[in-house]
C-alpha atoms as a PDB file:
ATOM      1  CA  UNK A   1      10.894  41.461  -9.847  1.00  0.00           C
ATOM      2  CA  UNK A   2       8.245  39.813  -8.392  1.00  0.00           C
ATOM      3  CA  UNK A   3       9.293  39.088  -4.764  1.00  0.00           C
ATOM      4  CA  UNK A   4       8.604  42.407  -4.110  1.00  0.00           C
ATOM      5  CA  UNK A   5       4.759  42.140  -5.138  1.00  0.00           C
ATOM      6  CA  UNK A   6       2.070  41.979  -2.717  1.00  0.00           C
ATOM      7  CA  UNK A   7       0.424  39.405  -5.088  1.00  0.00           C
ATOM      8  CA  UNK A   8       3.432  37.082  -5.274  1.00  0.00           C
ATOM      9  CA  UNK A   9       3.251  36.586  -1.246  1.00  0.00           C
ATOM     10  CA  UNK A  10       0.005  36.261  -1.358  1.00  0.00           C
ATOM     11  CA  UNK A  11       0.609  33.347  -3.550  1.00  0.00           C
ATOM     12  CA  UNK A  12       3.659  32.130  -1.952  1.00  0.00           C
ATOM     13  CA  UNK A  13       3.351  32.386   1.803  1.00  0.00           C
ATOM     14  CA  UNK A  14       0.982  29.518   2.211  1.00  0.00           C
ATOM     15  CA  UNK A  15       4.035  27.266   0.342  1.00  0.00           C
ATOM     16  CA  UNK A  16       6.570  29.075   2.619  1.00  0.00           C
ATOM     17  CA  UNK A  17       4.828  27.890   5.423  1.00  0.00           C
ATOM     18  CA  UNK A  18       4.237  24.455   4.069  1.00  0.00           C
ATOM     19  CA  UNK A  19       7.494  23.323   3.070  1.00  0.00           C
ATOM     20  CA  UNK A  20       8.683  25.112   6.609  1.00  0.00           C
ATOM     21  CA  UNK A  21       6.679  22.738   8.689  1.00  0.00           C
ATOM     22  CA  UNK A  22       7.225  19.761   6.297  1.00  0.00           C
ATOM     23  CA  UNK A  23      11.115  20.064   6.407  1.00  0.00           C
ATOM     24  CA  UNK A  24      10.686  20.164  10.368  1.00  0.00           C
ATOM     25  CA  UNK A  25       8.777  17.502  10.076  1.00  0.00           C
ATOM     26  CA  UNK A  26      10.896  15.437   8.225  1.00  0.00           C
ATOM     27  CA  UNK A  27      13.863  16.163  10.869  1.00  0.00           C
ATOM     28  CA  UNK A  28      12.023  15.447  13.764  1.00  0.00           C
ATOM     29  CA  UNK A  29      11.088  11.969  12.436  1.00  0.00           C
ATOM     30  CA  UNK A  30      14.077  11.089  11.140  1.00  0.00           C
ATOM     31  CA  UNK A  31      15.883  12.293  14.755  1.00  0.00           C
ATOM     32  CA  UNK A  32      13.557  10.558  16.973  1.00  0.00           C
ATOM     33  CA  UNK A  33      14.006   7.523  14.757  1.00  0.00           C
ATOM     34  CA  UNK A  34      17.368   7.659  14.340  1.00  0.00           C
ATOM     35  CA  UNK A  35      17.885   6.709  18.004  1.00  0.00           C
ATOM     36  CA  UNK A  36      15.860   3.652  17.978  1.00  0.00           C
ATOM     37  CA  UNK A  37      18.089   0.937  16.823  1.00  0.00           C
ATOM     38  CA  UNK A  38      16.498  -1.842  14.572  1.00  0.00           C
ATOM     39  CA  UNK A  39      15.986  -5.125  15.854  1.00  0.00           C
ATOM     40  CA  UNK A  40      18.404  -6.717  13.274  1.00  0.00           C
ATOM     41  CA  UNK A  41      21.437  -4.765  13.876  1.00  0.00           C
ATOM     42  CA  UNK A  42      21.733  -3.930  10.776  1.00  0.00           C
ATOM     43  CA  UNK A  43      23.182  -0.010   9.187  1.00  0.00           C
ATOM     44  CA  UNK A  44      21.950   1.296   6.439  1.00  0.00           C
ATOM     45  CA  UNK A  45      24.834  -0.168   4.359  1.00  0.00           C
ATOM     46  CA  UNK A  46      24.001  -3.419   5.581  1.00  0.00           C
ATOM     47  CA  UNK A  47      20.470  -3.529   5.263  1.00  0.00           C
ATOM     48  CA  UNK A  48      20.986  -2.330   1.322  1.00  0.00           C
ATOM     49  CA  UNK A  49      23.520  -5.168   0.798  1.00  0.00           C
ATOM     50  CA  UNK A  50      20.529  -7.569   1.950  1.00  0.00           C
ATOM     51  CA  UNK A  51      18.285  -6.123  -0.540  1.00  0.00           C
ATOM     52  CA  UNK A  52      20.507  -5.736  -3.090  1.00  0.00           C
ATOM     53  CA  UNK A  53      20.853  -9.470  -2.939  1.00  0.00           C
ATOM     54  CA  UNK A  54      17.246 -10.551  -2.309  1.00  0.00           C
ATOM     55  CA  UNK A  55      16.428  -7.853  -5.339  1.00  0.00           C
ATOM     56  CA  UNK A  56      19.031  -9.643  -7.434  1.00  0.00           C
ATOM     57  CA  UNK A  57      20.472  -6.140  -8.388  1.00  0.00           C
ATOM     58  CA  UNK A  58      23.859  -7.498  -8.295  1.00  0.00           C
ATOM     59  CA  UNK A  59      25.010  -4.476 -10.508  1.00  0.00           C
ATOM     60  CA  UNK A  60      24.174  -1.703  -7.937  1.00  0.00           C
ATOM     61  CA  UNK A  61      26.930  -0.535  -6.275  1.00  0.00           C
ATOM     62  CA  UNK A  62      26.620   1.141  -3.004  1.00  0.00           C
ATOM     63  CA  UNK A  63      28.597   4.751  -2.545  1.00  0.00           C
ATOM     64  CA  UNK A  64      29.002   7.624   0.273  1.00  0.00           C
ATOM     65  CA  UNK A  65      27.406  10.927   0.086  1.00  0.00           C
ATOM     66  CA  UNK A  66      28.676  13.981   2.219  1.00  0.00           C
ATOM     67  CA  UNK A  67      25.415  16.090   4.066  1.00  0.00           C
ATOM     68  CA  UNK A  68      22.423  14.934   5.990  1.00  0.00           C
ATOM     69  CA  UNK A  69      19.503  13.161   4.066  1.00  0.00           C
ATOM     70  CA  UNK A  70      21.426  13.650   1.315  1.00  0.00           C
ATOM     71  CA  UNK A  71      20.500   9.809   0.255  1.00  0.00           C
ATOM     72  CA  UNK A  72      19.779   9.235  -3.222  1.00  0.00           C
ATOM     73  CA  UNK A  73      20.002   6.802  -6.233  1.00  0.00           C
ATOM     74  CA  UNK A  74      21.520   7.923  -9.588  1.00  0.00           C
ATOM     75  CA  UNK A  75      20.461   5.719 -12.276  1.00  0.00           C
ATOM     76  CA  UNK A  76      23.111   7.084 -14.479  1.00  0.00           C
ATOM     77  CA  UNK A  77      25.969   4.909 -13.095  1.00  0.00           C
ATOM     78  CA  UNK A  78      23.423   2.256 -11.399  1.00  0.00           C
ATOM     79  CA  UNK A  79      24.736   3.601  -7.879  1.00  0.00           C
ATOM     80  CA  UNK A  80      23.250   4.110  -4.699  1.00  0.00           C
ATOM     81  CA  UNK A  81      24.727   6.697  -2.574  1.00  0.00           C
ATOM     82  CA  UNK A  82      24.401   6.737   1.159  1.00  0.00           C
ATOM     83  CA  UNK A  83      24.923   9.665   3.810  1.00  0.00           C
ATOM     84  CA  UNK A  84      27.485   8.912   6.859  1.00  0.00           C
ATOM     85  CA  UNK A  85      24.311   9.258   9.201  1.00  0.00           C
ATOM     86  CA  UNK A  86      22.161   6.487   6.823  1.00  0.00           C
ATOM     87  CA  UNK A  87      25.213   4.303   6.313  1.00  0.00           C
ATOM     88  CA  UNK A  88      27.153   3.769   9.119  1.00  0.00           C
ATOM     89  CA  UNK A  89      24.008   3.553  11.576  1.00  0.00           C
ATOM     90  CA  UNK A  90      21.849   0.348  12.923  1.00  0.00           C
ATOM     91  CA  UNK A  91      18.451   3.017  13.305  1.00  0.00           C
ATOM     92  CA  UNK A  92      15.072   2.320  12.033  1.00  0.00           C
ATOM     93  CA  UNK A  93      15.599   5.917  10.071  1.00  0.00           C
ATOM     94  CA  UNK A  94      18.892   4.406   8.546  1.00  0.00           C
ATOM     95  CA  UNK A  95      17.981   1.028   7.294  1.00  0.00           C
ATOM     96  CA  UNK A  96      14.287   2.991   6.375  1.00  0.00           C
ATOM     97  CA  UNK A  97      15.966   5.594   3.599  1.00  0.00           C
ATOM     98  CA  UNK A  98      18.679   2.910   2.449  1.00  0.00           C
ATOM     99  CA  UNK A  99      15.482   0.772   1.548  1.00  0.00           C
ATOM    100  CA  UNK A 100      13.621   3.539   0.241  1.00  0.00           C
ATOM    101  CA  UNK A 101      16.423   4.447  -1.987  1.00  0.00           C
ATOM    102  CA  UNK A 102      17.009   0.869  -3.024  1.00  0.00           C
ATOM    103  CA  UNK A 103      13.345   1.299  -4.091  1.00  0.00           C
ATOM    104  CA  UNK A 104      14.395   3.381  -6.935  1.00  0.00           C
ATOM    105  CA  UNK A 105      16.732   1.264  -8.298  1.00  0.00           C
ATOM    106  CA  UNK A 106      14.519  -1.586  -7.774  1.00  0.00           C
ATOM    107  CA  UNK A 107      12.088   0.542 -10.670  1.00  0.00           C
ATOM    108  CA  UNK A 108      15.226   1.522 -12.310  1.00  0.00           C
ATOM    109  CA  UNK A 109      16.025  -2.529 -13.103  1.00  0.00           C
ATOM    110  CA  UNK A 110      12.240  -3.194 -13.868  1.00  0.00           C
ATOM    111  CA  UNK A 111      11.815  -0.274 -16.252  1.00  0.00           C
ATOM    112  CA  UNK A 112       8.904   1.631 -14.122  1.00  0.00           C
ATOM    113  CA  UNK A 113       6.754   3.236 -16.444  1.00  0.00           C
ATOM    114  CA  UNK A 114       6.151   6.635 -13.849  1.00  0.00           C
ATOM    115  CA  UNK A 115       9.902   6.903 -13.226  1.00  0.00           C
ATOM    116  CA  UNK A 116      10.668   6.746 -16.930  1.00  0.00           C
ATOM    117  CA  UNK A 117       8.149   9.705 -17.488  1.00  0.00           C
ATOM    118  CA  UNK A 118       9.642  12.074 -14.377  1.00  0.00           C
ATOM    119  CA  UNK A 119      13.178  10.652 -15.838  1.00  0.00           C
ATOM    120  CA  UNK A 120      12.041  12.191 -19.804  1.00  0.00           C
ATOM    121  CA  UNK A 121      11.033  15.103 -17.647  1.00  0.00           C
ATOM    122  CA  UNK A 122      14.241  16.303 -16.500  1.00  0.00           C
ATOM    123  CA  UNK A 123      15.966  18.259 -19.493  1.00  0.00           C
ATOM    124  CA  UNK A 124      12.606  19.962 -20.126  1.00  0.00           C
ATOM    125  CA  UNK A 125      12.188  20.756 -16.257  1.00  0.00           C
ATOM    126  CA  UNK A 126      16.141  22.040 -16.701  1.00  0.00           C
ATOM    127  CA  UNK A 127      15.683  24.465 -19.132  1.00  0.00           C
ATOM    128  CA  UNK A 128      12.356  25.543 -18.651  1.00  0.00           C
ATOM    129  CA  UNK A 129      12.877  26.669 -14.157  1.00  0.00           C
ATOM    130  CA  UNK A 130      15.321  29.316 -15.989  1.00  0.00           C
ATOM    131  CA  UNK A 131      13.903  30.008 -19.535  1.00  0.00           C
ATOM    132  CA  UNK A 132      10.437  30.053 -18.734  1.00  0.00           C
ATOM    133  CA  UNK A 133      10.633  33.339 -15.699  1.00  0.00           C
ATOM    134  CA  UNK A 134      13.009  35.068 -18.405  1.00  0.00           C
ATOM    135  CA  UNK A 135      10.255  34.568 -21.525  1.00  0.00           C
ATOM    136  CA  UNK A 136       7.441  36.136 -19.085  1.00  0.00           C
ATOM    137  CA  UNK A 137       9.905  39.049 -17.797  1.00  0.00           C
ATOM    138  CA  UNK A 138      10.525  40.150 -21.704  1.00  0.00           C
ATOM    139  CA  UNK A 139       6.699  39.609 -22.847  1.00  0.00           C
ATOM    140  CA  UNK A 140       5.711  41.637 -20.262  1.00  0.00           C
ATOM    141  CA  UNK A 141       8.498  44.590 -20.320  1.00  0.00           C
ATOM    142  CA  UNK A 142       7.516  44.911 -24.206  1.00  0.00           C
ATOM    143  CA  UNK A 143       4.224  43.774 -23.852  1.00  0.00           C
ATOM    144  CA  UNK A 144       3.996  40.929 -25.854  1.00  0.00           C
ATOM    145  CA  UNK A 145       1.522  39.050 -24.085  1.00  0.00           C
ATOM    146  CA  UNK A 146       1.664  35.735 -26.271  1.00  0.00           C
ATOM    147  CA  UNK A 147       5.574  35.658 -25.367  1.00  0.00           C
ATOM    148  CA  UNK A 148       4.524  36.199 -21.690  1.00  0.00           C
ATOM    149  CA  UNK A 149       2.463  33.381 -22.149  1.00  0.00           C
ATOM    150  CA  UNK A 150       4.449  30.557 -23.757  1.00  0.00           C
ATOM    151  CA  UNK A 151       6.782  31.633 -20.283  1.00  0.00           C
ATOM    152  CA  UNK A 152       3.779  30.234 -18.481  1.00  0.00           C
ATOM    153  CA  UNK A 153       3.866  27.110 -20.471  1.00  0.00           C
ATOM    154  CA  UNK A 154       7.509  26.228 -20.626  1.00  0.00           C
ATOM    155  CA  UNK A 155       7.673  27.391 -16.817  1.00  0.00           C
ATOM    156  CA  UNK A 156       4.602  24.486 -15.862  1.00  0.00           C
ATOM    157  CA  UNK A 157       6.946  22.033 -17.055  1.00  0.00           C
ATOM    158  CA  UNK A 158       8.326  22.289 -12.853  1.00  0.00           C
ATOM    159  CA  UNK A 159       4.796  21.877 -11.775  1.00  0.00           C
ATOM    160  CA  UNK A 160       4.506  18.452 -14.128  1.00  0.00           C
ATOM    161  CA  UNK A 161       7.807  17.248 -13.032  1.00  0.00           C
ATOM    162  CA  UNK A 162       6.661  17.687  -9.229  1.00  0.00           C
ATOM    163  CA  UNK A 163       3.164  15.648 -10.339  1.00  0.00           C
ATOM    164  CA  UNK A 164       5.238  12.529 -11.891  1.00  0.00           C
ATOM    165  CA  UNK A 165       7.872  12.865  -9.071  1.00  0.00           C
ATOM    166  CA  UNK A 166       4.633  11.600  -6.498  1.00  0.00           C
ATOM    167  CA  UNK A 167       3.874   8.101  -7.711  1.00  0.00           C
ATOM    168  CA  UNK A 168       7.706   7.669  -7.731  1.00  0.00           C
ATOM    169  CA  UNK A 169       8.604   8.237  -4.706  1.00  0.00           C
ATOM    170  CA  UNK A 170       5.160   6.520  -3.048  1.00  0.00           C
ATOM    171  CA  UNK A 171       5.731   3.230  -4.699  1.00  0.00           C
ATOM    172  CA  UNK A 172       9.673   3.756  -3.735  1.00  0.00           C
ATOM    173  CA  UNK A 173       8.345   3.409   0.141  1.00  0.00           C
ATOM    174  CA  UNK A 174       5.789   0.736  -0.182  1.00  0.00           C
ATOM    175  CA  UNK A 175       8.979  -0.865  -2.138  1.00  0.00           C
ATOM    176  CA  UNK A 176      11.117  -0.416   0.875  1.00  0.00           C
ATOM    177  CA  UNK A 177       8.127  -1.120   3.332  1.00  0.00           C
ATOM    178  CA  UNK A 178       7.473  -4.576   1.895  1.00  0.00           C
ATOM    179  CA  UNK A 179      11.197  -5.148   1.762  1.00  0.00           C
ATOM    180  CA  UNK A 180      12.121  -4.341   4.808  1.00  0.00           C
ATOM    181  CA  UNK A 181       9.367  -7.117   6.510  1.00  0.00           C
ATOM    182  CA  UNK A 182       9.838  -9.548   4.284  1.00  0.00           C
ATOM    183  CA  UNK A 183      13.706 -10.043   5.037  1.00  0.00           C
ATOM    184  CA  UNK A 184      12.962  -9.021   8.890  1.00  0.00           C
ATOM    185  CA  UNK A 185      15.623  -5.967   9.211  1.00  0.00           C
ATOM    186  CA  UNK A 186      12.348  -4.656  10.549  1.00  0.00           C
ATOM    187  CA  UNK A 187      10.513  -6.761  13.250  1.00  0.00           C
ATOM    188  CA  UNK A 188       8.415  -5.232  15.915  1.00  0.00           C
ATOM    189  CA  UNK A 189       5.562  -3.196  16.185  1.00  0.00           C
ATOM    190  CA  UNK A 190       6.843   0.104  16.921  1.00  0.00           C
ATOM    191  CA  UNK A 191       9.813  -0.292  14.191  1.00  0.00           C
ATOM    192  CA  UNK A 192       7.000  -0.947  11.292  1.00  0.00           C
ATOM    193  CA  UNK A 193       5.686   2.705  13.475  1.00  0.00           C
ATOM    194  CA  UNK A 194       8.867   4.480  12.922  1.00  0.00           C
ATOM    195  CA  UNK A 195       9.563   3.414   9.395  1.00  0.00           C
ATOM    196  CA  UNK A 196       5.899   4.441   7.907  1.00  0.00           C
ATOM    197  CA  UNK A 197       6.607   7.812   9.716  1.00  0.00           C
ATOM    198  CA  UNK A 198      10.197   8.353   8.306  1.00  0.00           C
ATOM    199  CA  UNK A 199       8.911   7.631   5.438  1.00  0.00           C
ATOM    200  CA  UNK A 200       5.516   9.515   4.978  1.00  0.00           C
ATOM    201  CA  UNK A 201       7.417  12.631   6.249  1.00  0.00           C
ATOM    202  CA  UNK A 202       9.560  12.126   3.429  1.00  0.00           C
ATOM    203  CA  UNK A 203       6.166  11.662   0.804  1.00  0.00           C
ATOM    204  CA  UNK A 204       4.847  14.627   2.705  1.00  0.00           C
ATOM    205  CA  UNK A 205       7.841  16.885   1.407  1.00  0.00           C
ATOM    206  CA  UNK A 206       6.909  16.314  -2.399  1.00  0.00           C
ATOM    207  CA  UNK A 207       3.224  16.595  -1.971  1.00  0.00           C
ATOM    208  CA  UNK A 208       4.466  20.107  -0.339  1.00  0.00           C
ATOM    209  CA  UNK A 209       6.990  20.563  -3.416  1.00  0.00           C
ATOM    210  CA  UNK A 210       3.725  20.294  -5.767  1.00  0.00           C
ATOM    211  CA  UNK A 211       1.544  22.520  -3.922  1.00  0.00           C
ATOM    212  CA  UNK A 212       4.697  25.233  -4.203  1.00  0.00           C
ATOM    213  CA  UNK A 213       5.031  24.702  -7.624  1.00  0.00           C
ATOM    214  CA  UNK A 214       1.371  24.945  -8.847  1.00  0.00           C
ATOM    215  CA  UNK A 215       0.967  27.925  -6.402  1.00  0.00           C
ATOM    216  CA  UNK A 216       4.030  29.774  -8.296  1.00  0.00           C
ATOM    217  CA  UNK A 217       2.809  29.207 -11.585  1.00  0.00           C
ATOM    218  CA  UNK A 218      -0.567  30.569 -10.397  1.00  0.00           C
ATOM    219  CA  UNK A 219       0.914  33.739  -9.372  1.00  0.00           C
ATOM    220  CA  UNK A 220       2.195  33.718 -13.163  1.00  0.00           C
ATOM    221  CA  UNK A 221      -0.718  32.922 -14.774  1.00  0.00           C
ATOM    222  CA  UNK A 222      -2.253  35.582 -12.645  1.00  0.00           C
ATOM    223  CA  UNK A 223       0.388  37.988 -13.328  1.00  0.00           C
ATOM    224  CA  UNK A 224      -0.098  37.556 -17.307  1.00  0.00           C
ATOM    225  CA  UNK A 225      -3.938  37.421 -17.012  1.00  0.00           C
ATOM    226  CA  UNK A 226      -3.764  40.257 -15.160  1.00  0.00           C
ATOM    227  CA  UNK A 227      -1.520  42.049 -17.742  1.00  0.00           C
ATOM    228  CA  UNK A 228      -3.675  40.965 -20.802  1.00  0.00           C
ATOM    229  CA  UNK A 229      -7.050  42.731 -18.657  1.00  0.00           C
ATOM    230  CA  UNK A 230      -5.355  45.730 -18.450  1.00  0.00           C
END
């Protein structure tokens, strides 16, 4: 319905663009980078087994994942899950995401207050992405603006989610920063280099996630507005 509207591209382009050039970013620094190899010789795998110990998160168990940058932690089953390319490799980029990750279990075990709101976040964020477009389709079809409306409300639930989600994943790489120097899997110079820009192309990605998000539910609030004038 609305991906046909001059008004929703409007909108939307800008974010198109943004999270175009941020995924590109994000591959380019994670290819250059995965063809330095760090200092320490350690893989991804290896580097998390380190910090799993100096963390004392002797419960975290350490799992594949199939894909690329598909890296992620699942506090569910207190596992971290590494990608062939992340675990299996000695690279700055490899021992930078394994850390980053391990940074989310790290606020997992210490009960991190941001993490436990973007965590409370997720059924809301579940049911709203689907029932929120649906309750703005029907208010507007029989005109009932206030229906229209609460769609805006349940649907900005995606837009909070995508707010919490940035402290999270900024402390998770100053985690995995500090980590990463202290035990010295990182040593040099140009390794500290490639790891802050692994890593702040990754941060860049949810900033861009955030800006999409409050730029769709713009075009909604628009859209209703809009509706409501006429």
């Amino acid at each position: 319905m609305f991906l046909f509207d001059p008004a929703y591209l409007i909108f939307m382009i800008p974010a198109f663009v943004l999270m175009g050039i941020t995924s590109w970013y994000v591959r380019h620094a994670y290819n250059k980078w995965s063809k330095v190899r760090a200092s320490s010789g350690l893989t991804g795998h290896q580097a998390a087994q380190r910090l799993i110990s100096t963390g004392n998160l002797y419960g975290l168990q350490i799992q594949g994942t199939a894909g690329q940058l598909s890296d992620h932690y699942d506090p569910r089953n207190n596992s971290l899950f590494l990608s062939p390319g992340v675990a299996n490799s000695p690279s700055v980029a490899a021992v930078a995401i394994a850390a980053h990750e391990l940074g989310h279990a790290l606020q997992d075990a210490e009960e991190y207050f941001p993490m436990k709101i973007r965590s409370a976040l997720v059924p809301a964020v579940n049911i709203g992405s689907n029932l929120g477009w649906f309750l703005i389709i029907i208010g507007l079809v029989l005109n009932w603006t206030s229906l229209a409306w609460l769609g805006v409300f349940v649907f900005a639930g995606g837009a909070l989610f995508a707010l919490a989600t940035l402290p999270v994943e900024f402390n998770a790489s100053a985690r995995a920063k500090e980590l990463l120097y202290a035990t010295g899997i990182i040593q040099t110079e140009e390794e500290r280099r490639g790891v802050n820009q692994v890593l702040n192309a990754a941060a860049l990605t949810y900033v861009a996630g955030l800006i999409t998000a409050v730029l769709q539910l713009l075009y909604y609030v628009f859209l209703v507005g809009g509706r409501r004038r006429d």
